[in-house]
Protein backbone atom coordinates (compact mmCIF):
# COMPACT_ATOMS: atom_id res chain seq x y z
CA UNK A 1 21.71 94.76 19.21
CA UNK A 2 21.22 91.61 16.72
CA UNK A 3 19.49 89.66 19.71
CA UNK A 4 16.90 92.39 20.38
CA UNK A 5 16.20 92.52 16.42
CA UNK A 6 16.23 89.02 16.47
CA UNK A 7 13.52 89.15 19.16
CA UNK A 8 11.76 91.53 17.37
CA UNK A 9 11.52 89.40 14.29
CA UNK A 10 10.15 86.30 16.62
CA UNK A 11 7.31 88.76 18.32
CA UNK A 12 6.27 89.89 15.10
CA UNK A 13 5.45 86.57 14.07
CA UNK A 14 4.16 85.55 17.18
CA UNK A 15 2.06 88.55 17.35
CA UNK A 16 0.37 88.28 13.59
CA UNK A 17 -0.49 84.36 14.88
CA UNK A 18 -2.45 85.71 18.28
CA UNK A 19 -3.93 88.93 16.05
CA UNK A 20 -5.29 86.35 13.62
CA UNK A 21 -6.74 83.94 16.47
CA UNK A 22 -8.38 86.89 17.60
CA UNK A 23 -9.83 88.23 14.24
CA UNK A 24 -10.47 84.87 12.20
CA UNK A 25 -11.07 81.66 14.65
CA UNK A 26 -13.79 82.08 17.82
CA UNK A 27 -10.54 81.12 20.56
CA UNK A 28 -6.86 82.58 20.78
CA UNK A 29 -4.37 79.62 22.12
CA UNK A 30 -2.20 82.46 23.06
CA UNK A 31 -2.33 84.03 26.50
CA UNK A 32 0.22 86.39 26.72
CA UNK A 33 3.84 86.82 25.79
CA UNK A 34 7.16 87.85 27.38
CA UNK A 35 11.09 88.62 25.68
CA UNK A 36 14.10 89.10 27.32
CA UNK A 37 17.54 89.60 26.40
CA UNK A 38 20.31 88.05 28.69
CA UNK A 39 22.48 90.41 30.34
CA UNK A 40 26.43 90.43 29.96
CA UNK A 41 26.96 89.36 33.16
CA UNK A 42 24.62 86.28 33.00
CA UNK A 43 26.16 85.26 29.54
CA UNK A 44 29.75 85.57 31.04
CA UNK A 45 28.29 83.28 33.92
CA UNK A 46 27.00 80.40 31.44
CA UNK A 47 29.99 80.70 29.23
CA UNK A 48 32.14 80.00 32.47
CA UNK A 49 29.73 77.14 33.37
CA UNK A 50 29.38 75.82 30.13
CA UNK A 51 33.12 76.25 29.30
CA UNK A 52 32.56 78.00 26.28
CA UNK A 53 35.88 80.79 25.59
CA UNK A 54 35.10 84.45 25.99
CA UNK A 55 35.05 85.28 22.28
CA UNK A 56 32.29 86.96 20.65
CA UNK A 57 32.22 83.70 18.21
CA UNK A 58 32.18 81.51 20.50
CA UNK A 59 29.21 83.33 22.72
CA UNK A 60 27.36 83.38 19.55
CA UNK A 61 27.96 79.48 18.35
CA UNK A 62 27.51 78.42 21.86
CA UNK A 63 24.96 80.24 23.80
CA UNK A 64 21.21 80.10 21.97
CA UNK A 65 19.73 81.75 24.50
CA UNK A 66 20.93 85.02 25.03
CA UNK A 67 17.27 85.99 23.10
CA UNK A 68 14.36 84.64 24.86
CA UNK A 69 10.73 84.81 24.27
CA UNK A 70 7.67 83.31 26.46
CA UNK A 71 5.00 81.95 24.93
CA UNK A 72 2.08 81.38 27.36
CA UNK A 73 -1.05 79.00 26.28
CA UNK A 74 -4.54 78.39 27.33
CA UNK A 75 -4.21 74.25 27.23
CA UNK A 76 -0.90 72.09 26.48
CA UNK A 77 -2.29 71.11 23.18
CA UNK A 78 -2.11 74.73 22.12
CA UNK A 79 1.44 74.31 23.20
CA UNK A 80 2.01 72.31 20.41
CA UNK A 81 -0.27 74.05 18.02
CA UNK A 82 1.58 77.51 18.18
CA UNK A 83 5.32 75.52 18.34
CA UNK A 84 4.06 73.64 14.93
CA UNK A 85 2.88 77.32 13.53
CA UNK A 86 6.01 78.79 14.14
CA UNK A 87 8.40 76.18 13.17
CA UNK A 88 6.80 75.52 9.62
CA UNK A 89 7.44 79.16 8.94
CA UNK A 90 9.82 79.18 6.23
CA UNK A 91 12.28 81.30 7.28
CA UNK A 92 12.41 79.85 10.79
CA UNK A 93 15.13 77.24 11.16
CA UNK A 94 14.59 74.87 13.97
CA UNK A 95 18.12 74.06 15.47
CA UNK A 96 16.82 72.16 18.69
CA UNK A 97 13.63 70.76 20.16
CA UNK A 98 13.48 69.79 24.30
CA UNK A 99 9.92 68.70 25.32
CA UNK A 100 9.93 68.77 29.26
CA UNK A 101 6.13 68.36 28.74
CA UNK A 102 6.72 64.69 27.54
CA UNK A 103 9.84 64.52 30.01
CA UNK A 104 9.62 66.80 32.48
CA UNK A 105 12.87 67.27 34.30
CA UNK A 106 13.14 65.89 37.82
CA UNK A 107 12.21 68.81 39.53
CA UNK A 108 8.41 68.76 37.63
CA UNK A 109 9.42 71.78 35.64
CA UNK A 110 7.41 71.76 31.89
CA UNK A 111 7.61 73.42 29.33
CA UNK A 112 8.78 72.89 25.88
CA UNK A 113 11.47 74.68 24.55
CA UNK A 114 12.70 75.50 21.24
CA UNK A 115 15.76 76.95 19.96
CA UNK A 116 15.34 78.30 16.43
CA UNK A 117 17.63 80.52 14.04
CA UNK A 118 16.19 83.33 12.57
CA UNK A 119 17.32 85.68 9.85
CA UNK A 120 18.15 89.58 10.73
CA UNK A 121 18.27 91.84 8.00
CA UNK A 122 20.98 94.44 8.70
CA UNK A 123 21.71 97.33 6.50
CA UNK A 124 24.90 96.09 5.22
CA UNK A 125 24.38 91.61 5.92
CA UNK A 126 21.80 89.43 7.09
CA UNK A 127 22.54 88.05 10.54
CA UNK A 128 21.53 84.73 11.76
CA UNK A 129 20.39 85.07 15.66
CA UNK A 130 19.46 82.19 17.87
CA UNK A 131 16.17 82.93 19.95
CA UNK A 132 15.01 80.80 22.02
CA UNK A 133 10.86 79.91 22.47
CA UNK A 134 9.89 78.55 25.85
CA UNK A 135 6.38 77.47 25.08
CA UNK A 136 4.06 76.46 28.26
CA UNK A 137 0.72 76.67 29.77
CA UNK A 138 -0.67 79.02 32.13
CA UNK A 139 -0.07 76.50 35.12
CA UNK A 140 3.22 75.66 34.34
CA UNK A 141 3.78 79.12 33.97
CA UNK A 142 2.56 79.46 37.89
CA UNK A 143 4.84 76.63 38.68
CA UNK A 144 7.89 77.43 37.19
CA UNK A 145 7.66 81.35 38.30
CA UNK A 146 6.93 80.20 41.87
CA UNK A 147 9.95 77.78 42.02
CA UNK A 148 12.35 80.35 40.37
CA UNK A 149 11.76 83.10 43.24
CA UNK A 150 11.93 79.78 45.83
CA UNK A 151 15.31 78.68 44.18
CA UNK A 152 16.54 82.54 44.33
CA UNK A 153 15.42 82.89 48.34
CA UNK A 154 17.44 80.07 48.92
CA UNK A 155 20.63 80.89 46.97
CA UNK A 156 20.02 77.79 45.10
CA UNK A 157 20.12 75.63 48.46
CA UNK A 158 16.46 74.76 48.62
CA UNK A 159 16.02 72.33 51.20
CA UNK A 160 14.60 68.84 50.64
CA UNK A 161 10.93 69.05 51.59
CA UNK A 162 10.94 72.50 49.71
CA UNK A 163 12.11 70.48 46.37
CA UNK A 164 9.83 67.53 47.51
CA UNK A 165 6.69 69.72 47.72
CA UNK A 166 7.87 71.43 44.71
CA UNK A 167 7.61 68.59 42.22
CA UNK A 168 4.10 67.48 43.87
CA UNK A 169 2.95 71.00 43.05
CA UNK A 170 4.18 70.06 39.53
CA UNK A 171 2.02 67.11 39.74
CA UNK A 172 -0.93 69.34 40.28
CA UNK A 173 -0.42 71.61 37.72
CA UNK A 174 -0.23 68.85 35.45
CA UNK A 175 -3.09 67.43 36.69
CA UNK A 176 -4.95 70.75 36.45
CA UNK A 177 -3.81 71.46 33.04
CA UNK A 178 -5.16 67.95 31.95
CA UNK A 179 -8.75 68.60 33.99
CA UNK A 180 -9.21 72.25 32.70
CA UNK A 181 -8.22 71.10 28.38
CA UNK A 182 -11.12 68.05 29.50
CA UNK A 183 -13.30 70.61 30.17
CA UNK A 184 -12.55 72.73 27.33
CA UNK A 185 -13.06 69.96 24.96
CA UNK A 186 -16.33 68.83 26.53
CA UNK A 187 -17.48 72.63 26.18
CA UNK A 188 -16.43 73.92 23.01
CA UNK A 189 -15.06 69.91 21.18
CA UNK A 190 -12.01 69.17 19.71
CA UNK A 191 -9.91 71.85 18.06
């Protein structure tokens, strides 16, 4: 129950920032936005793999995503404009930064994601609740969709030329996402 409130708290922010794009400044940097909560099962699975003991405290310590929320943007520079909104917020602790836009992982897969620690005021305490952002464009979005449900199909067991093509369709979206933000800066200038 913490982790959905702790959710809650994140989209709240998240959703004054793209209602005051939309009222105030001429362009909103956010496209649209997605939260899940891990299931049991798939927390039990990354404890396992992670070798973290099946205690409540430990969960809690050692899993920060179990809270998730999607932020999708127009151009990778708003990427980094909405992750330096919400991480100045005062009462948003940033525990851990990993920018797969500046090093992408082998695979191609972008994205930057951050893991911050929000407070959750309970009747009784205030809980602190990891959440974690995941903060990406609209291609790499596409991409990283796409190559989930390919990864899935194949039981994890994609075969070479599938994880070959896969990172040159990376490339493209990369490429694409640097063409389209050109084009949006020759249009409208620098933001």
């Amino acid at each position: 129950m913490v982790y959905k409130f702790g959710i809650d708290e994140m989209m709240t922010k998240i959703n004054i920032l793209r209602d005051e794009f939309g009222y105030v400044h001429d362009y909103n940097p956010i496209e649209h936005v997605k939260s899940r909560l891990k299931s049991l099962d798939s927390i039990l699975v990354k404890a396992r793999r992670k070798g973290v003991p099946r205690t409540v405290e430990a969960i809690r310590e050692h899993i920060r995503d179990i809270a998730g929320i999607r932020i999708t943007c127009s151009f990778t520079s708003d990427v980094y404009r909405i992750m330096e909104m919400i991480t100045r917020q005062g009462d948003v602790g940033v525990v851990e930064i990993e920018d797969y836009i500046e090093r992408p992982k082998p695979n191609g897969y972008r994205s930057v994601h951050v893991i911050v620690q929000i407070p959750v005021f309970m009747s009784d305490r205030v809980e602190s609740v990891y959440v974690e952002l995941q903060i990406r464009t609209v291609a790499m979005d596409f991409w990283a969709s796409l190559e989930h449900k390919i990864y899935y199909k194949h039981d994890r067991a994609v075969p070479r030329e599938l994880r070959e093509e896969l990172r040159l369709a990376a490339d493209t979206a990369r490429d694409l996402d640097l063409r389209m933000e050109s084009l949006h800066e020759r249009v409208h200038g620098t933001p």
